[in-house]
Protein backbone atom coordinates (compact mmCIF):
# COMPACT_ATOMS: atom_id res chain seq x y z
CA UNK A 1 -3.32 -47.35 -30.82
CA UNK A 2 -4.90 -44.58 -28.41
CA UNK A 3 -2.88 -43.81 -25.41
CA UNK A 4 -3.13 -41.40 -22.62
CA UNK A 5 -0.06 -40.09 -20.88
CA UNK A 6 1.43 -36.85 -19.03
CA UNK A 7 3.69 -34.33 -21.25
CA UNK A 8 6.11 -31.53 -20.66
CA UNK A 9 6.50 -29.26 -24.12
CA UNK A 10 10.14 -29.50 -25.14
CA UNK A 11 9.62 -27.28 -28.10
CA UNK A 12 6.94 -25.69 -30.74
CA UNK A 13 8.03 -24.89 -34.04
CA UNK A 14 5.71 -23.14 -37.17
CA UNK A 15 5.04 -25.82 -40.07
CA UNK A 16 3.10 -24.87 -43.31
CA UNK A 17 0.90 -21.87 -42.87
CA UNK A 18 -1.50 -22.70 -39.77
CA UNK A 19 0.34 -26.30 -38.18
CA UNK A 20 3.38 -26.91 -35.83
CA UNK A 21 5.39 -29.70 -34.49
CA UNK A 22 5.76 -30.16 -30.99
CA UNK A 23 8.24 -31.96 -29.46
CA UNK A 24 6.88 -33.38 -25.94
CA UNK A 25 9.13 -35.72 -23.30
CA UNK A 26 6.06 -37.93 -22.27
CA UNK A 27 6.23 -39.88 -19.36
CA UNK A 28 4.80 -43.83 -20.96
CA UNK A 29 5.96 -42.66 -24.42
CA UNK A 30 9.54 -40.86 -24.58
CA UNK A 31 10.24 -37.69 -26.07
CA UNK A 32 7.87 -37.81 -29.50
CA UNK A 33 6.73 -35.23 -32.29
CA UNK A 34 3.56 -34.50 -32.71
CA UNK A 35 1.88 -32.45 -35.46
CA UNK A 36 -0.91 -30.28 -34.75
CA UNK A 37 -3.28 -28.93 -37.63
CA UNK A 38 -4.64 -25.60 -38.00
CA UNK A 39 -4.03 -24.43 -34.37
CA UNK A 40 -2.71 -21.25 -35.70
CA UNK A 41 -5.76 -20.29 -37.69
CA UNK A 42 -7.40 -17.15 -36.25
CA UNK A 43 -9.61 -18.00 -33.37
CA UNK A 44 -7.30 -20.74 -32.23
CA UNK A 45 -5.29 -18.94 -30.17
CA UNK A 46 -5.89 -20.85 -26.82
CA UNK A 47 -5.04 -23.85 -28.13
CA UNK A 48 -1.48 -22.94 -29.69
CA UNK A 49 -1.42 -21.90 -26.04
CA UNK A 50 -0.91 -25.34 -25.06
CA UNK A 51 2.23 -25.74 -26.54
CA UNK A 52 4.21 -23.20 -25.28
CA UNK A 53 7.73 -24.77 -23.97
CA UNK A 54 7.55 -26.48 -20.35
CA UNK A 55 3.46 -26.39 -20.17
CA UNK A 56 2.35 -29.58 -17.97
CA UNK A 57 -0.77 -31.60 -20.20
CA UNK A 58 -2.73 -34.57 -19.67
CA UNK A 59 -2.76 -36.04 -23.68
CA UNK A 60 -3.99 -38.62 -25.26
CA UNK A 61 -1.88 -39.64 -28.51
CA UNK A 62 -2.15 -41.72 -31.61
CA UNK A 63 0.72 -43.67 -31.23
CA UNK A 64 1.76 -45.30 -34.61
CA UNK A 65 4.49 -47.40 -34.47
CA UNK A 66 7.65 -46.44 -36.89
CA UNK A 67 5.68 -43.06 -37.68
CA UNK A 68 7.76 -39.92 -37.60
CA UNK A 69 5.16 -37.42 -36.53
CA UNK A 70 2.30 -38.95 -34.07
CA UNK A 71 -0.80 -36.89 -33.67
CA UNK A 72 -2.80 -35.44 -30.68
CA UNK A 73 -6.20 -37.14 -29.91
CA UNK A 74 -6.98 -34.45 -27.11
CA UNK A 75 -4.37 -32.39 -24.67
CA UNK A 76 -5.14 -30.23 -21.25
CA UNK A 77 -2.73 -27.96 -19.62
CA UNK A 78 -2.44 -30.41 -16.19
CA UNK A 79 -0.98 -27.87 -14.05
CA UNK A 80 -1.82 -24.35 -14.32
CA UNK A 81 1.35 -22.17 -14.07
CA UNK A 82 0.81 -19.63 -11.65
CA UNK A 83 3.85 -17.20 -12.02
CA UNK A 84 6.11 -18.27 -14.84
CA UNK A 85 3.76 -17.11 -17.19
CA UNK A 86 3.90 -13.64 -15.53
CA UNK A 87 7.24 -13.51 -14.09
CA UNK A 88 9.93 -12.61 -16.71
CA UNK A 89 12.80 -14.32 -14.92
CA UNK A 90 11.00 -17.46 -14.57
CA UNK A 91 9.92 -17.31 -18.35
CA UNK A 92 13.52 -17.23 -18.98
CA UNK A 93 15.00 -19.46 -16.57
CA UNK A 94 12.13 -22.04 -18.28
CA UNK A 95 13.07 -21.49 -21.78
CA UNK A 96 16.63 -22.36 -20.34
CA UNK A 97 15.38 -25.53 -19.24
CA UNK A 98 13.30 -26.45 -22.48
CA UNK A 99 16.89 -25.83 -24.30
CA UNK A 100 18.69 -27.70 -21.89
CA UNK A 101 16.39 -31.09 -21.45
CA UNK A 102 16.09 -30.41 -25.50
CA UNK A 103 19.60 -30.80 -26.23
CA UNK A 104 19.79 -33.58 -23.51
CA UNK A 105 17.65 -36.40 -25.15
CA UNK A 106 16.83 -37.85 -28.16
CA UNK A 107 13.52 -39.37 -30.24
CA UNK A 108 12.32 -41.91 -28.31
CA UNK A 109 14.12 -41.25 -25.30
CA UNK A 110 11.91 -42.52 -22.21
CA UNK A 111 12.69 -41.86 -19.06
CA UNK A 112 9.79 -42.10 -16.14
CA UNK A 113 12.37 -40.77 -12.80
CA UNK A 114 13.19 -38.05 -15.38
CA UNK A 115 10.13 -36.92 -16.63
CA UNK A 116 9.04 -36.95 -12.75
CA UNK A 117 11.75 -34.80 -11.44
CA UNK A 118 11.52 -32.53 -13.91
CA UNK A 119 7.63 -32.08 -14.01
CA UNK A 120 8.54 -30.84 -10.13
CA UNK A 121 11.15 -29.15 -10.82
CA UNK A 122 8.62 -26.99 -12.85
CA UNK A 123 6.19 -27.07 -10.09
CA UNK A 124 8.70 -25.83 -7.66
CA UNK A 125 10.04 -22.80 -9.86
CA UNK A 126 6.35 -21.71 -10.01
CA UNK A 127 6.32 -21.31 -6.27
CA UNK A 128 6.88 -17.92 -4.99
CA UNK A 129 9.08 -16.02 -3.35
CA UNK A 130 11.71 -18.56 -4.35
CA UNK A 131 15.59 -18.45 -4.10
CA UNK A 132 16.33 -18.04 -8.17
CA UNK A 133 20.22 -17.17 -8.26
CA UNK A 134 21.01 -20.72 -7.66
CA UNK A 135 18.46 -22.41 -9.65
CA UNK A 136 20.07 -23.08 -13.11
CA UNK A 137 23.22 -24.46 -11.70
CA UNK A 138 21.38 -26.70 -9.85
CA UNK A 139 19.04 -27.87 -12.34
CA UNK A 140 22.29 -28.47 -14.64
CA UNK A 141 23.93 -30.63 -11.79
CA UNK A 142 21.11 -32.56 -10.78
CA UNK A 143 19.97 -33.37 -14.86
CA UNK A 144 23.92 -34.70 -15.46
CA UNK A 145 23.37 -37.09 -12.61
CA UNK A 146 19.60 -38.70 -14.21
CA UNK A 147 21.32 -38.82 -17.47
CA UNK A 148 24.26 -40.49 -16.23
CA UNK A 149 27.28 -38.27 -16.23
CA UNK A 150 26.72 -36.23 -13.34
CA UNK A 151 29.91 -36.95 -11.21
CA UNK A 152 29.41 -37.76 -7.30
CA UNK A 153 32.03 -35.69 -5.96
CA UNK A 154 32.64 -32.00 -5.82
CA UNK A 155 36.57 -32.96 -6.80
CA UNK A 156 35.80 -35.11 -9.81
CA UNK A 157 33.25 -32.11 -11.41
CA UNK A 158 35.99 -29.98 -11.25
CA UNK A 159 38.27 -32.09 -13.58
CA UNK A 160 35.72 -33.30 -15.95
CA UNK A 161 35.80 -30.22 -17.72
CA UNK A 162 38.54 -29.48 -20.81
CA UNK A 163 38.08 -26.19 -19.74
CA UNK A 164 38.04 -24.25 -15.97
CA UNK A 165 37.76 -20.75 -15.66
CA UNK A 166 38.15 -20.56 -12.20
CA UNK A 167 41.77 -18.46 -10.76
CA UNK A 168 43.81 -20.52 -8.31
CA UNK A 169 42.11 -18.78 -5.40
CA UNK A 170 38.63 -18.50 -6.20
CA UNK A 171 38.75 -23.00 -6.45
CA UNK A 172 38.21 -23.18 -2.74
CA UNK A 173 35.01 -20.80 -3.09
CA UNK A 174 33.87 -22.29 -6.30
CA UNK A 175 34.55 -26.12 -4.33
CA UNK A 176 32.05 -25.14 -1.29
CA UNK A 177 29.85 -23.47 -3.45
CA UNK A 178 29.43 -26.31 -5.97
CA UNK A 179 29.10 -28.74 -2.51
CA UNK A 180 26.07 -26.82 -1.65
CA UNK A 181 24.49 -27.03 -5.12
CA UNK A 182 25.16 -30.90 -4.73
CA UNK A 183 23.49 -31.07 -1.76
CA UNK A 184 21.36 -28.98 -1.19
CA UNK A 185 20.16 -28.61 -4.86
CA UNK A 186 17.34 -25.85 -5.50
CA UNK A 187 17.10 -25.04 -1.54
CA UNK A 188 20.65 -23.40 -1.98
CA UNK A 189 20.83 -20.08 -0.10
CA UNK A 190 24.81 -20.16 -0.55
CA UNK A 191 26.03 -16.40 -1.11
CA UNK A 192 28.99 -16.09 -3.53
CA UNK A 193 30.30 -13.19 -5.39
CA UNK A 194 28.24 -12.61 -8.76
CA UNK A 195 31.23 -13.41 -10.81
CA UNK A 196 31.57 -16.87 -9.08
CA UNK A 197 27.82 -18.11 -10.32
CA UNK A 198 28.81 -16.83 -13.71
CA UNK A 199 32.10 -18.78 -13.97
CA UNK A 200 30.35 -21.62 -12.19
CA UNK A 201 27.19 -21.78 -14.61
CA UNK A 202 30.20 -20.97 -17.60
CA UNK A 203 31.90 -24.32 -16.19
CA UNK A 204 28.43 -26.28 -16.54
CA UNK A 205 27.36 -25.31 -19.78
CA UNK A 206 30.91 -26.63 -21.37
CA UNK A 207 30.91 -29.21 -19.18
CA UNK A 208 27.37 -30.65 -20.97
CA UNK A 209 28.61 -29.45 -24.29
CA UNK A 210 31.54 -31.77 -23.81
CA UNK A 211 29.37 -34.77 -22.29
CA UNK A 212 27.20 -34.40 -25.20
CA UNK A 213 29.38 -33.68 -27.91
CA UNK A 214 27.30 -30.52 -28.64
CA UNK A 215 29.53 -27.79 -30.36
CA UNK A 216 25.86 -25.40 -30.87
CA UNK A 217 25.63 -22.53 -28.60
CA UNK A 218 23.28 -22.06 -26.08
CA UNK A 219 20.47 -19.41 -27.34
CA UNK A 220 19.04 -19.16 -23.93
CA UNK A 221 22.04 -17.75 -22.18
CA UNK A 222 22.34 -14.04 -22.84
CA UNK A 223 18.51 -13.89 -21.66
CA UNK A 224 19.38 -16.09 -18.58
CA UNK A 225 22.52 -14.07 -17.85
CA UNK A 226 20.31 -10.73 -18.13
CA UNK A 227 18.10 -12.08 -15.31
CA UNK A 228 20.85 -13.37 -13.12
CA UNK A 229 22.24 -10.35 -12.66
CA UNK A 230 18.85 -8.63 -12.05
């Protein structure tokens, strides 16, 4: 069966001599693997271009039923990145968010308020001149809550954690800060001390390691960290 759907590239990996697997989160479909053929032959560099983690495409899939990898009929970038591509913080910060969403869901997984929000979440970090100290955390919050263990109040995230790094005294800072993230998501202009986003972002990452049992580290971070303290 030949569908068409929207994608967000999850993930790109080198198979054989001149193929790849991509994972994509579609929006009809769920998160699938595809297999592309030859796309890294010479000469077919705009194409493995496509699939370069967090590109927006229009596709339209084979979609075999019980098949492991599906293939690609035809895929478009849908949204033209403006400034990740050039900006090396908002490379980053994206590559953060392909690990994260890739460590979030599974095969199948289909999700249509997810794949929205993200898709303009991705559209909103390509803006410019945007606030980017803030924008992991809040992307981190705001992902726990569409996958269903996001807590509702500032309180309760602070003791869903095995772990909190936070001294007795830096909790009320850390309690308004985290507030601000909640509500105001990736609008936050909240200034805190350097070492409080650190802890804070610290806090998150265990806190989804624990949610989803993940004991792997997180091969984004020392990048991410680098640019956060640009």
């Amino acid at each position: 069966m030949i569908r068409k759907t929207e994608g967000i590239v999850i993930s790109c990996i080198r198979y054989r001599e001149t193929s790849v697997i991509v994972k994509i989160f579609t929006r009809e479909l769920g998160l699938k693997s595809y297999i592309i053929n030859g796309v890294r032959k010479a000469g077919n560099k705009s194409k493995i271009g496509l699939y370069q983690p967090m590109t927006l495409l229009d596709l339209v899939v084979y979609e075999k039923e019980g098949a492991g990898l599906q293939r690609i009929s035809e895929a478009k970038i849908s949204n033209p990145y403006q400034h990740i591509p050039f900006d090396f913080r908002k490379t980053g910060i994206a590559l953060f968010l392909a690990e994260g969403i890739g460590k979030s869901i599974y095969e199948n997984y289909q999700n249509e308020w997810l794949f929205d929000w993200i898709k303009q979440s991705l559209l909103y970090l390509d803006l410019p001149d945007i606030e980017l100290r803030h924008y992991p955390h809040a992307f981190l919050i705001q992902l726990a809550k569409f996958l269903g263990f996001g807590p509702e109040e500032v309180s309760i995230f602070l003791e869903e954690s095995k772990t909190l790094p936070f001294s007795h005294e830096e909790i009320p800072l850390v309690s308004d800060y985290l507030h601000d993230l909640m509500e105001q998501a990736f609008t936050c202009k909240t200034k805190v001390p350097h070492v409080i986003r650190r802890k804070l972002l610290d806090y998150l990452l265990d806190f989804f390691s624990e949610q989803l049992d993940q004991n792997h580290p997180w091969k984004s971070i020392p990048v991410l960290r680098q640019i956060m303290e640009e």
